[in-house]
PDB file of N, CA and C in Angstrom:
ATOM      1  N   UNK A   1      70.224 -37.236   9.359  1.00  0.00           N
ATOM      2  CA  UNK A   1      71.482 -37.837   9.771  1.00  0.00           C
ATOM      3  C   UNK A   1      71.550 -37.843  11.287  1.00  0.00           C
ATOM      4  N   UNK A   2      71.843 -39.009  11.917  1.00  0.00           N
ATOM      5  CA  UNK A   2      72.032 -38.910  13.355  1.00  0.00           C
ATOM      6  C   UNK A   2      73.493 -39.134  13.852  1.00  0.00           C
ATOM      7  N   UNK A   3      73.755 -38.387  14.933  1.00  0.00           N
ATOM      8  CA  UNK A   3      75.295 -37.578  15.282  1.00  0.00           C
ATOM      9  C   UNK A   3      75.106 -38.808  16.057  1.00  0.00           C
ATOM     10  N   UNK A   4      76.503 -39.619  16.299  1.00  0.00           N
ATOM     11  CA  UNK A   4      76.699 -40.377  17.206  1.00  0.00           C
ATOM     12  C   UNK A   4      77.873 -39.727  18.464  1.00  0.00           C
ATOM     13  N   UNK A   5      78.111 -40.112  19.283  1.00  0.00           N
ATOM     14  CA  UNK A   5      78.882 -39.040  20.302  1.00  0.00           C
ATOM     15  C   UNK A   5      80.334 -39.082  19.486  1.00  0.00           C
ATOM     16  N   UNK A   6      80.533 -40.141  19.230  1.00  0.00           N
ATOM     17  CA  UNK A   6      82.034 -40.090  18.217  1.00  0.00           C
ATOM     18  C   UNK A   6      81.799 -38.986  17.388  1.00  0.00           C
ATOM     19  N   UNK A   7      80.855 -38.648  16.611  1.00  0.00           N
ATOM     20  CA  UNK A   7      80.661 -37.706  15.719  1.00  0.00           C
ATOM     21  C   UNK A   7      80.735 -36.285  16.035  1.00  0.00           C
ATOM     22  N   UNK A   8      80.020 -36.575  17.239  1.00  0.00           N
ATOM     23  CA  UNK A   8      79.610 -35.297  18.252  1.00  0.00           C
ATOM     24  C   UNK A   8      81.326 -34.481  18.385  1.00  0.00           C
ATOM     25  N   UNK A   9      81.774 -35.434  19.038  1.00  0.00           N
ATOM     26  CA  UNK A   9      83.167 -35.080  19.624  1.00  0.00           C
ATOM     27  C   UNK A   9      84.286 -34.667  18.483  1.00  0.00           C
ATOM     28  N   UNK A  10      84.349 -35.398  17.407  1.00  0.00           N
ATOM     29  CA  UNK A  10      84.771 -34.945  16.444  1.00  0.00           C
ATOM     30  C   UNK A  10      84.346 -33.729  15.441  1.00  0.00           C
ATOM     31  N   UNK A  11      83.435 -32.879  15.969  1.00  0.00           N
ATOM     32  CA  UNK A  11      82.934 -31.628  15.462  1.00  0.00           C
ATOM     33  C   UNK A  11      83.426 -31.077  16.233  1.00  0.00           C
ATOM     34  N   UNK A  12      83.701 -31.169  17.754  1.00  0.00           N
ATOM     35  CA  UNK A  12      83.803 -30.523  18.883  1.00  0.00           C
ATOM     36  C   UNK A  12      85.387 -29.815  18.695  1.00  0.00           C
ATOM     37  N   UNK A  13      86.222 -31.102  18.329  1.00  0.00           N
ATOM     38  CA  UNK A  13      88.088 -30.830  18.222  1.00  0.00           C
ATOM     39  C   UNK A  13      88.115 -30.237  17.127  1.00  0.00           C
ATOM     40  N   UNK A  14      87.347 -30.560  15.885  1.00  0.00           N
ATOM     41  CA  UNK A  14      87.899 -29.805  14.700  1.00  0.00           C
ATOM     42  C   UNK A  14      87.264 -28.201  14.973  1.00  0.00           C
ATOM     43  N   UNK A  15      86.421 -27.991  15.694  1.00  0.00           N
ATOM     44  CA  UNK A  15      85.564 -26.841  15.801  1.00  0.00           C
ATOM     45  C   UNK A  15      86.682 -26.019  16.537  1.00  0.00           C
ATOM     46  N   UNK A  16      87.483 -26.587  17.753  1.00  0.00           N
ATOM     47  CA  UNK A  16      88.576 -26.285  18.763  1.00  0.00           C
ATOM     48  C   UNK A  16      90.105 -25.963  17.688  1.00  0.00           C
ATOM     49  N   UNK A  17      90.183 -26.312  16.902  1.00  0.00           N
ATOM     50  CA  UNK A  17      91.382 -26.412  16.153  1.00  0.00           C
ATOM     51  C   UNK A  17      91.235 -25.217  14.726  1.00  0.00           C
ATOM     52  N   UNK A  18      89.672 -25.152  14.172  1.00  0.00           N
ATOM     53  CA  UNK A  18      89.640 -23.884  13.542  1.00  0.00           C
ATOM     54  C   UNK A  18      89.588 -22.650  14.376  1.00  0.00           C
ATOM     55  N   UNK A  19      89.035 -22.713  15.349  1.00  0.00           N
ATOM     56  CA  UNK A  19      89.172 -21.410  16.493  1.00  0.00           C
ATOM     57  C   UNK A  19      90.848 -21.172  16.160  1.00  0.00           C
ATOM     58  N   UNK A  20      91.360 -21.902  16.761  1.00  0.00           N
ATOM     59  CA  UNK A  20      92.938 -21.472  17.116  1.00  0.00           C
ATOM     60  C   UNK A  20      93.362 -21.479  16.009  1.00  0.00           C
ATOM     61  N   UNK A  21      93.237 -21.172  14.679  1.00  0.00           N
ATOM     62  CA  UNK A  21      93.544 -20.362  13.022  1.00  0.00           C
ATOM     63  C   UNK A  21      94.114 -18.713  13.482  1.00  0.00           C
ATOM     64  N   UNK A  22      93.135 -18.134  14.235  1.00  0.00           N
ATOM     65  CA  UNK A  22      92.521 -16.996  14.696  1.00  0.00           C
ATOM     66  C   UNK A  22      93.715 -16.230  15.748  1.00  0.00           C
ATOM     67  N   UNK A  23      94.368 -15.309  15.259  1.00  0.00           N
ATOM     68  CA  UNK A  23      94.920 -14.570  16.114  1.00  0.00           C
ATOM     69  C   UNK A  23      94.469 -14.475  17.809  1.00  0.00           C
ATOM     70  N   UNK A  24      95.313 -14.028  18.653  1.00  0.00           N
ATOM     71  CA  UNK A  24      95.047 -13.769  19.706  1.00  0.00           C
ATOM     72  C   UNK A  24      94.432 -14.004  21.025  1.00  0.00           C
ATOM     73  N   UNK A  25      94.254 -15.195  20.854  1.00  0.00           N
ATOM     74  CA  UNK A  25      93.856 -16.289  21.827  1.00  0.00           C
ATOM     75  C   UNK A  25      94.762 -16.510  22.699  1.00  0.00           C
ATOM     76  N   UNK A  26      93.848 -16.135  24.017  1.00  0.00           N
ATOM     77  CA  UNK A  26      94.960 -16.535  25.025  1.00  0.00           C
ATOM     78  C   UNK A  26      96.216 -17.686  25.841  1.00  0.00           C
ATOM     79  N   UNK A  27      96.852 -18.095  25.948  1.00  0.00           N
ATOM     80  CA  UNK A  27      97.912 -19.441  26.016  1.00  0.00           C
ATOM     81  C   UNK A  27      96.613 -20.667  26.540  1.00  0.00           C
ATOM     82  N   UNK A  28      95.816 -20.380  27.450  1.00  0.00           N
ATOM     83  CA  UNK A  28      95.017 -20.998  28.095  1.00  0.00           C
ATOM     84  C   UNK A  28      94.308 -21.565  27.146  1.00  0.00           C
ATOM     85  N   UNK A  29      93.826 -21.181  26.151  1.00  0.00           N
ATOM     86  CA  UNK A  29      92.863 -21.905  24.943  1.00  0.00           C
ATOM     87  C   UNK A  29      93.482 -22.552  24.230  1.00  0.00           C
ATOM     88  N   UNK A  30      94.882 -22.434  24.122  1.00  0.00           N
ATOM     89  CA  UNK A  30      95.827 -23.976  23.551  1.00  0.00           C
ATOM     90  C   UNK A  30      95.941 -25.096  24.416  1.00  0.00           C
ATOM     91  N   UNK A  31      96.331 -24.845  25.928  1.00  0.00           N
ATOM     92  CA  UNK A  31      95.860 -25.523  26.688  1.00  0.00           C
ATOM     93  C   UNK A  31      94.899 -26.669  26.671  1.00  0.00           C
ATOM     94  N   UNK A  32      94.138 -25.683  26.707  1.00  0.00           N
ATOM     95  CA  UNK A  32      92.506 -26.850  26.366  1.00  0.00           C
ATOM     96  C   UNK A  32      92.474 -27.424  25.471  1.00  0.00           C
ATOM     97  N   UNK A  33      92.961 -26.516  24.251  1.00  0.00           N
ATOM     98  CA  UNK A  33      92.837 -27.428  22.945  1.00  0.00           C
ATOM     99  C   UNK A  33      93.411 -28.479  22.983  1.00  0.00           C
ATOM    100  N   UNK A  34      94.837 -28.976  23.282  1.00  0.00           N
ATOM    101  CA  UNK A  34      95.586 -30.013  24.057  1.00  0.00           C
ATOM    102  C   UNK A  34      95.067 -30.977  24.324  1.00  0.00           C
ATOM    103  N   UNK A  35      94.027 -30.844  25.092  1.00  0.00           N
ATOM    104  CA  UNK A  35      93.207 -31.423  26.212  1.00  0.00           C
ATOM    105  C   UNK A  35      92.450 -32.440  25.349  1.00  0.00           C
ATOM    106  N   UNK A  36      91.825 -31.257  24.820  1.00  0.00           N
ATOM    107  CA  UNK A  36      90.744 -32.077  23.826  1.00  0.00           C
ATOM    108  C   UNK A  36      90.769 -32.376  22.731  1.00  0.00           C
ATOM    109  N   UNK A  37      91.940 -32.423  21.850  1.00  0.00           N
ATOM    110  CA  UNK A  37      91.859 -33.124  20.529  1.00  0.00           C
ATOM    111  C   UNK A  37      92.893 -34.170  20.947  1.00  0.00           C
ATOM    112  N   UNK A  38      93.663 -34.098  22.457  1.00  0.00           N
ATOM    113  CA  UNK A  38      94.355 -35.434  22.291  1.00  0.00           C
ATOM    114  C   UNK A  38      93.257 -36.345  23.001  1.00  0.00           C
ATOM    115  N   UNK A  39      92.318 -35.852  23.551  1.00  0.00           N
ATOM    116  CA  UNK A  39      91.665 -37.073  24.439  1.00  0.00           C
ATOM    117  C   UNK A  39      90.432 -37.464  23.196  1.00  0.00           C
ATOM    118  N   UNK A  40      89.998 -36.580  21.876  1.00  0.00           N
ATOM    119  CA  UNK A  40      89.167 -37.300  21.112  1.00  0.00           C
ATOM    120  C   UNK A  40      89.939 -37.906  20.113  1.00  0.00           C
ATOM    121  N   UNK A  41      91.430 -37.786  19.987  1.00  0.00           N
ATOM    122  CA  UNK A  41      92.236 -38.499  19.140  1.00  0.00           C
ATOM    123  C   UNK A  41      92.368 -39.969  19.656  1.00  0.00           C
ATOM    124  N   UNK A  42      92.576 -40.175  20.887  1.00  0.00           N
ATOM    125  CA  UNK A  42      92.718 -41.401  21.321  1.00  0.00           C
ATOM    126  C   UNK A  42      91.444 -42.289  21.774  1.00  0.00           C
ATOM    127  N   UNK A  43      90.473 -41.226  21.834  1.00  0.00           N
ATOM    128  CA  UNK A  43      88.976 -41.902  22.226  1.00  0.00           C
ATOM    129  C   UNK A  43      88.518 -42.801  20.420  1.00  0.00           C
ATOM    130  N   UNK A  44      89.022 -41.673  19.406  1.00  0.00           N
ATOM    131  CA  UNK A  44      88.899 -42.307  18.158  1.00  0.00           C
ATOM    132  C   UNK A  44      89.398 -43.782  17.659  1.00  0.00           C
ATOM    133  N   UNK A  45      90.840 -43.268  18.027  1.00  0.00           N
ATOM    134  CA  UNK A  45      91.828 -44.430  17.479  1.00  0.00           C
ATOM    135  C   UNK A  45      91.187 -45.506  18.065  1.00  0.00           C
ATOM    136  N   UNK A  46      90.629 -45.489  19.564  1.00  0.00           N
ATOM    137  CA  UNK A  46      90.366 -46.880  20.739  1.00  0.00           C
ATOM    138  C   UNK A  46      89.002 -47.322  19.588  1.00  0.00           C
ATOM    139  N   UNK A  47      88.134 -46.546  19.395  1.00  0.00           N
ATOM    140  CA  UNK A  47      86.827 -46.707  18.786  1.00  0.00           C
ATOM    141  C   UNK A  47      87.249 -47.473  17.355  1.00  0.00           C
ATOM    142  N   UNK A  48      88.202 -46.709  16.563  1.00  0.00           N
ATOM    143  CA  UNK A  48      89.009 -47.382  15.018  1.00  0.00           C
ATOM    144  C   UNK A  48      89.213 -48.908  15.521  1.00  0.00           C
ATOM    145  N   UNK A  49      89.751 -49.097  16.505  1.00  0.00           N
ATOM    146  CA  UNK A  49      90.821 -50.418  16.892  1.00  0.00           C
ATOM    147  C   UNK A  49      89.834 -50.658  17.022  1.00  0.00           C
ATOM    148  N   UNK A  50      88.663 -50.972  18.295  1.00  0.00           N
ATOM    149  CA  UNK A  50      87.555 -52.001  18.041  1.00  0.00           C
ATOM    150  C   UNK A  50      86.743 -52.557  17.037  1.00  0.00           C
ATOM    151  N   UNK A  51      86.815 -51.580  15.903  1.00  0.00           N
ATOM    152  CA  UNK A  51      86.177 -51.759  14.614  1.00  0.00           C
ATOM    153  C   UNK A  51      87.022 -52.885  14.188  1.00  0.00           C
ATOM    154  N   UNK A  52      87.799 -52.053  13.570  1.00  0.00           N
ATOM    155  CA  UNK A  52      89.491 -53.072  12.499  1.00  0.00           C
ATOM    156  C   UNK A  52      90.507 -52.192  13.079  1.00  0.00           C
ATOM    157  N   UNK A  53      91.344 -53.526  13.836  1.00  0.00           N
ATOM    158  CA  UNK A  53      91.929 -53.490  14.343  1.00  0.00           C
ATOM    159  C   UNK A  53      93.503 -52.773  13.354  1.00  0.00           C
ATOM    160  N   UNK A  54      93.605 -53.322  12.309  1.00  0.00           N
ATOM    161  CA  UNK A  54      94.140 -53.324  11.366  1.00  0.00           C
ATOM    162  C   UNK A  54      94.246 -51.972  10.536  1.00  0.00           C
ATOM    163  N   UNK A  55      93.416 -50.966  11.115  1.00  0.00           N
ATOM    164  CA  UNK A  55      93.494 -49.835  10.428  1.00  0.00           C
ATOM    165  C   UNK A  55      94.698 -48.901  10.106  1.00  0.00           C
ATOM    166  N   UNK A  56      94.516 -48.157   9.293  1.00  0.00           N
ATOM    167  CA  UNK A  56      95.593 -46.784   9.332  1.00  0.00           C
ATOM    168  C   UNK A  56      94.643 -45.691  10.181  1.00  0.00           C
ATOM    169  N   UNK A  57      93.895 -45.583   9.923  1.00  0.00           N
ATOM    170  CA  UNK A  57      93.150 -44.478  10.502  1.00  0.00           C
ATOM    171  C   UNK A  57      93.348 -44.784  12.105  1.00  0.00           C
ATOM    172  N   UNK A  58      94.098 -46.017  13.193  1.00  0.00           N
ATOM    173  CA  UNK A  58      94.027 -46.300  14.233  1.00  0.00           C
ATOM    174  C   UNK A  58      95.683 -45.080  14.925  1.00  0.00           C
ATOM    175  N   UNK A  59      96.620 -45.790  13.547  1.00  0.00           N
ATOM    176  CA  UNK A  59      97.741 -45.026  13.865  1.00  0.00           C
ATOM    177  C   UNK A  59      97.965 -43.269  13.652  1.00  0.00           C
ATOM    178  N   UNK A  60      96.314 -42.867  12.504  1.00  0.00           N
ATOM    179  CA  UNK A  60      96.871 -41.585  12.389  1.00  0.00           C
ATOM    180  C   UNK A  60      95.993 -41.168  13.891  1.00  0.00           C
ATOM    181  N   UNK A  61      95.428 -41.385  13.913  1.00  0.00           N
ATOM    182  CA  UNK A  61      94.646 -40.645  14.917  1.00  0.00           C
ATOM    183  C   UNK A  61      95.358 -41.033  16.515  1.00  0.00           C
ATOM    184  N   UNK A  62      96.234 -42.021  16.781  1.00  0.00           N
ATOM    185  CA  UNK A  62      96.996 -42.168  17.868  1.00  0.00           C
ATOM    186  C   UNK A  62      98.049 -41.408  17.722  1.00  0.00           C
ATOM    187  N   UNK A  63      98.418 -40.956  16.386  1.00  0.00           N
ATOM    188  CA  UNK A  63      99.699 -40.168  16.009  1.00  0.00           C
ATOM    189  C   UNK A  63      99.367 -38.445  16.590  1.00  0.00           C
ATOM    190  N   UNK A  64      97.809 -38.791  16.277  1.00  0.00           N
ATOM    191  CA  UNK A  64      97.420 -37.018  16.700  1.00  0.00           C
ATOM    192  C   UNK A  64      97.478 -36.844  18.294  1.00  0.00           C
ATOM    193  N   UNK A  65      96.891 -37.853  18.733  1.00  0.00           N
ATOM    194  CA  UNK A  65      96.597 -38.186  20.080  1.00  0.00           C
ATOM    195  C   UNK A  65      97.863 -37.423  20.861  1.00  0.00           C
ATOM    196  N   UNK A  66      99.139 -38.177  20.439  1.00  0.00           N
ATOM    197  CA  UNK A  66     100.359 -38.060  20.761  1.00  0.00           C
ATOM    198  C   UNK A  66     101.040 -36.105  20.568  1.00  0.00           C
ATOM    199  N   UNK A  67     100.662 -36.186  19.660  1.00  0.00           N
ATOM    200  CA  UNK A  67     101.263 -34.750  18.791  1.00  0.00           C
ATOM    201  C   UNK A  67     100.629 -33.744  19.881  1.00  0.00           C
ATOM    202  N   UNK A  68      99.435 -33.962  20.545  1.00  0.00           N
ATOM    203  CA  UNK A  68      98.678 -32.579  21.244  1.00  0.00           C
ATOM    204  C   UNK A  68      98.751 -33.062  22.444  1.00  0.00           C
ATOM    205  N   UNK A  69      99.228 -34.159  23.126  1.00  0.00           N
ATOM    206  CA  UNK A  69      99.191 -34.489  23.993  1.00  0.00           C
ATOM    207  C   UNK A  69      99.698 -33.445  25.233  1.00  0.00           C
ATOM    208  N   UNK A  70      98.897 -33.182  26.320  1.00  0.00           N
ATOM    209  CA  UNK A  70      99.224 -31.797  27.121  1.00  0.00           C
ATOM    210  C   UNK A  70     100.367 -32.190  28.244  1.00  0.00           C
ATOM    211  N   UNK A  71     100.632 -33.583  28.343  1.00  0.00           N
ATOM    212  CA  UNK A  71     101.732 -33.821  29.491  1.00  0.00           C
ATOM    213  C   UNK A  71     102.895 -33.437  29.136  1.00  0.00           C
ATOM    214  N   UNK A  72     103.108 -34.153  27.659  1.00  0.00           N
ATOM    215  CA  UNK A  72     104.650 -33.954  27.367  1.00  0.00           C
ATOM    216  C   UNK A  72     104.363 -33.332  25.761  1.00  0.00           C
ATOM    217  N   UNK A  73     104.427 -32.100  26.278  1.00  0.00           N
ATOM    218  CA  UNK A  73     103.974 -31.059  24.980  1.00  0.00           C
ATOM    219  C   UNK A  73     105.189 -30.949  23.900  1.00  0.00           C
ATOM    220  N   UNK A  74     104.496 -30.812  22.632  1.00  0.00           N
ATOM    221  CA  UNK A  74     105.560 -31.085  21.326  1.00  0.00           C
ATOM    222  C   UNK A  74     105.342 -29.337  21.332  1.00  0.00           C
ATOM    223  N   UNK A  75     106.694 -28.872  21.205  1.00  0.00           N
ATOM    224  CA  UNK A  75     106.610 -27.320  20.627  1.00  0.00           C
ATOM    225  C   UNK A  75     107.182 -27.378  19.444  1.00  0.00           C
ATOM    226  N   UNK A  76     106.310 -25.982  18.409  1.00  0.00           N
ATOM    227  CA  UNK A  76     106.769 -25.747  17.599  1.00  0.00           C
ATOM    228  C   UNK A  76     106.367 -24.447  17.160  1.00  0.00           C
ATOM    229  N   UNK A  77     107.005 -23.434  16.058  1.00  0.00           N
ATOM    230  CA  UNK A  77     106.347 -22.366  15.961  1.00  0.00           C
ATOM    231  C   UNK A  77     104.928 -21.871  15.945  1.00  0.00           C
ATOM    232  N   UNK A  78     104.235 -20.901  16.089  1.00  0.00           N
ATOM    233  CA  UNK A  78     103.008 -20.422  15.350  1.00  0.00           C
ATOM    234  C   UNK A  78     102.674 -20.369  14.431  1.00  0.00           C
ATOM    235  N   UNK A  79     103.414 -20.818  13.488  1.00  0.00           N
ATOM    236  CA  UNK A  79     103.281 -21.112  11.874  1.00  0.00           C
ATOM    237  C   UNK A  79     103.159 -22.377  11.645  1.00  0.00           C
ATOM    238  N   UNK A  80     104.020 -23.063  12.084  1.00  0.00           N
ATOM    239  CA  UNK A  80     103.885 -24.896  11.809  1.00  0.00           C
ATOM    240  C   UNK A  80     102.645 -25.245  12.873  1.00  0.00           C
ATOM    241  N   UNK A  81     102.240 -24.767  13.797  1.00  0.00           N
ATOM    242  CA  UNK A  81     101.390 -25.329  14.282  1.00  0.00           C
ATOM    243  C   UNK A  81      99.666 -24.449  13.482  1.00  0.00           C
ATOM    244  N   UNK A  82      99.930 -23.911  13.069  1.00  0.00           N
ATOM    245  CA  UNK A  82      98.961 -23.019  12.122  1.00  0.00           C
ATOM    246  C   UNK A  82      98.279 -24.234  10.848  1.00  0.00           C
ATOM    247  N   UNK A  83      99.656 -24.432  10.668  1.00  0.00           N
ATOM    248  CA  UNK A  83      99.352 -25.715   9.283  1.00  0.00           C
ATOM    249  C   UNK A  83      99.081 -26.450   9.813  1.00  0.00           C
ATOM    250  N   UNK A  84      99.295 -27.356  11.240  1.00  0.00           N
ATOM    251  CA  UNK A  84      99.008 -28.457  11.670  1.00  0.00           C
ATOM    252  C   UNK A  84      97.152 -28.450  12.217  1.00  0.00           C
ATOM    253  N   UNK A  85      97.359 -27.404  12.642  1.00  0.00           N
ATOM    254  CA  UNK A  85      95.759 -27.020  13.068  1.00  0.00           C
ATOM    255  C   UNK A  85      94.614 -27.469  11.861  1.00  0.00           C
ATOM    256  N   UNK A  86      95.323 -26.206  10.733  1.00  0.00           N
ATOM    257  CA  UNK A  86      94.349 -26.700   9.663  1.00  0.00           C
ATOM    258  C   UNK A  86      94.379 -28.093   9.133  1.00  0.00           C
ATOM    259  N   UNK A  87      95.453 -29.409   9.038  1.00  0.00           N
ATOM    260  CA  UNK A  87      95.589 -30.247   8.544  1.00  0.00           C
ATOM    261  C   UNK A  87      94.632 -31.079   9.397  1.00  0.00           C
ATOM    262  N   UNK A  88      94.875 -31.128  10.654  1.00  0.00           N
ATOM    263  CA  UNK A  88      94.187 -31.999  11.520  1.00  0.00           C
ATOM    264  C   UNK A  88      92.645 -31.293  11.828  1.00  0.00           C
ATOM    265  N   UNK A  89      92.678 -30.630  11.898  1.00  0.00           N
ATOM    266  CA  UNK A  89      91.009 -29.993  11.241  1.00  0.00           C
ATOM    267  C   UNK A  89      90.143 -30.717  10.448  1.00  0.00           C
ATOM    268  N   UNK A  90      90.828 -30.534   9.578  1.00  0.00           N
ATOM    269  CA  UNK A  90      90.458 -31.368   7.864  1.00  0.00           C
ATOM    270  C   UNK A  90      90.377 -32.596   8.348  1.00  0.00           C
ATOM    271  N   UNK A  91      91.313 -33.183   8.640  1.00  0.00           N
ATOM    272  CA  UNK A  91      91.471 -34.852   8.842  1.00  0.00           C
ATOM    273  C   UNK A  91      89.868 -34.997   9.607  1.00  0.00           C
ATOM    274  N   UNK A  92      89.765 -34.406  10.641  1.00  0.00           N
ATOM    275  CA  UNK A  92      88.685 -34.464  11.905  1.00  0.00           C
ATOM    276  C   UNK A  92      87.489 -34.705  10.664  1.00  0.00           C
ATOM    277  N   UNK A  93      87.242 -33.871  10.592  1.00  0.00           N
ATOM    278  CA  UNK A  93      85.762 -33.289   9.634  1.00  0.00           C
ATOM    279  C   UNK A  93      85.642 -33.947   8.686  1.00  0.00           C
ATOM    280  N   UNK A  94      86.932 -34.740   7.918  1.00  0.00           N
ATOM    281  CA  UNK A  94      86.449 -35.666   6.852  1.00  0.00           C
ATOM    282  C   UNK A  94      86.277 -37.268   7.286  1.00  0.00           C
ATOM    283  N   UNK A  95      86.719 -37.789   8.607  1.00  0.00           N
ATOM    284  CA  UNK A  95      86.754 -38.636   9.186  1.00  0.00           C
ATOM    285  C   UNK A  95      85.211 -39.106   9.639  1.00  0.00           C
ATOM    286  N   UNK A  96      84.321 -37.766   9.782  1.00  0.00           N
ATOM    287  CA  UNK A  96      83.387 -37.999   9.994  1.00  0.00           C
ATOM    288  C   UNK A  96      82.031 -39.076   8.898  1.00  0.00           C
ATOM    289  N   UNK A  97      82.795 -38.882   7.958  1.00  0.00           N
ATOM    290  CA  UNK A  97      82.041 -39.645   6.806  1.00  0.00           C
ATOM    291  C   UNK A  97      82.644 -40.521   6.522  1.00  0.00           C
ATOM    292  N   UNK A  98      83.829 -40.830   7.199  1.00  0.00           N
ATOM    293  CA  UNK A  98      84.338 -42.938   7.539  1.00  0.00           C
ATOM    294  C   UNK A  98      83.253 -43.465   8.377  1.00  0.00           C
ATOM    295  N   UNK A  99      83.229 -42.793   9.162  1.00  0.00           N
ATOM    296  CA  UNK A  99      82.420 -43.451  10.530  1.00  0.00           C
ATOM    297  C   UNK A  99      81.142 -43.883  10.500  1.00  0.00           C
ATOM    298  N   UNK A 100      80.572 -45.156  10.616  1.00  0.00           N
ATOM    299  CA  UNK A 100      79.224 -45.246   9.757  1.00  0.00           C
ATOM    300  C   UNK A 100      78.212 -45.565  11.190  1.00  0.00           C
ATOM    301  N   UNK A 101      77.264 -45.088  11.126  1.00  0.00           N
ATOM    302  CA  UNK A 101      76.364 -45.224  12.434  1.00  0.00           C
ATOM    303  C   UNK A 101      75.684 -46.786  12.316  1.00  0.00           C
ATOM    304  N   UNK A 102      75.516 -47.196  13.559  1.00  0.00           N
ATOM    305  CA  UNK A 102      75.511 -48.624  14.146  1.00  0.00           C
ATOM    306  C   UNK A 102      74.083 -49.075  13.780  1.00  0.00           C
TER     307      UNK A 102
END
């Protein structure tokens, strides 16, 4: 199987998003996480839209984009963001077997 960088990157955020499951991580590693599942959420969605334009997978993944976005940060407990971690985890990692190499 060959990893395309879309692929790459999408191991990278879901890999970033099971870390932070994990107690005790410092504020700084949400931070980042921020960083980087909103910038491979929207690197996705841009990649979805050039495909079919028409997708759902364009709006969930702009929806994630948005949700972690580090400028104008969405707060919510350590519990709801616990579930959100694992949900968008999942989403990441199964997305990978939409994506079909060129």
């Amino acid at each position: 199987m060959i990893l395309s960088n879309q692929k790459i990157l999408t191991i990278i955020a879901s890999g970033f998003l099971f870390v932070a499951l994990f107690d005790g991580l410092p504020y700084g590693y949400f931070t980042l996480l921020r960083f980087v599942v909103c910038a491979v959420g929207a690197y996705i969605a841009y990649k979805t839209y050039e495909k079919d334009n028409e997708s759902l997978l364009v709006w969930l993944f702009g929806g994630i984009a948005v949700l972690f976005n580090p400028i104008i940060p969405i707060y919510f407990t350590r519990e709801v963001w616990w579930v959100i971690d694992l949900i968008v985890g999942g989403v990441f990692l199964l997305s990978i077997f939409k994506f079909k190499n060129k």
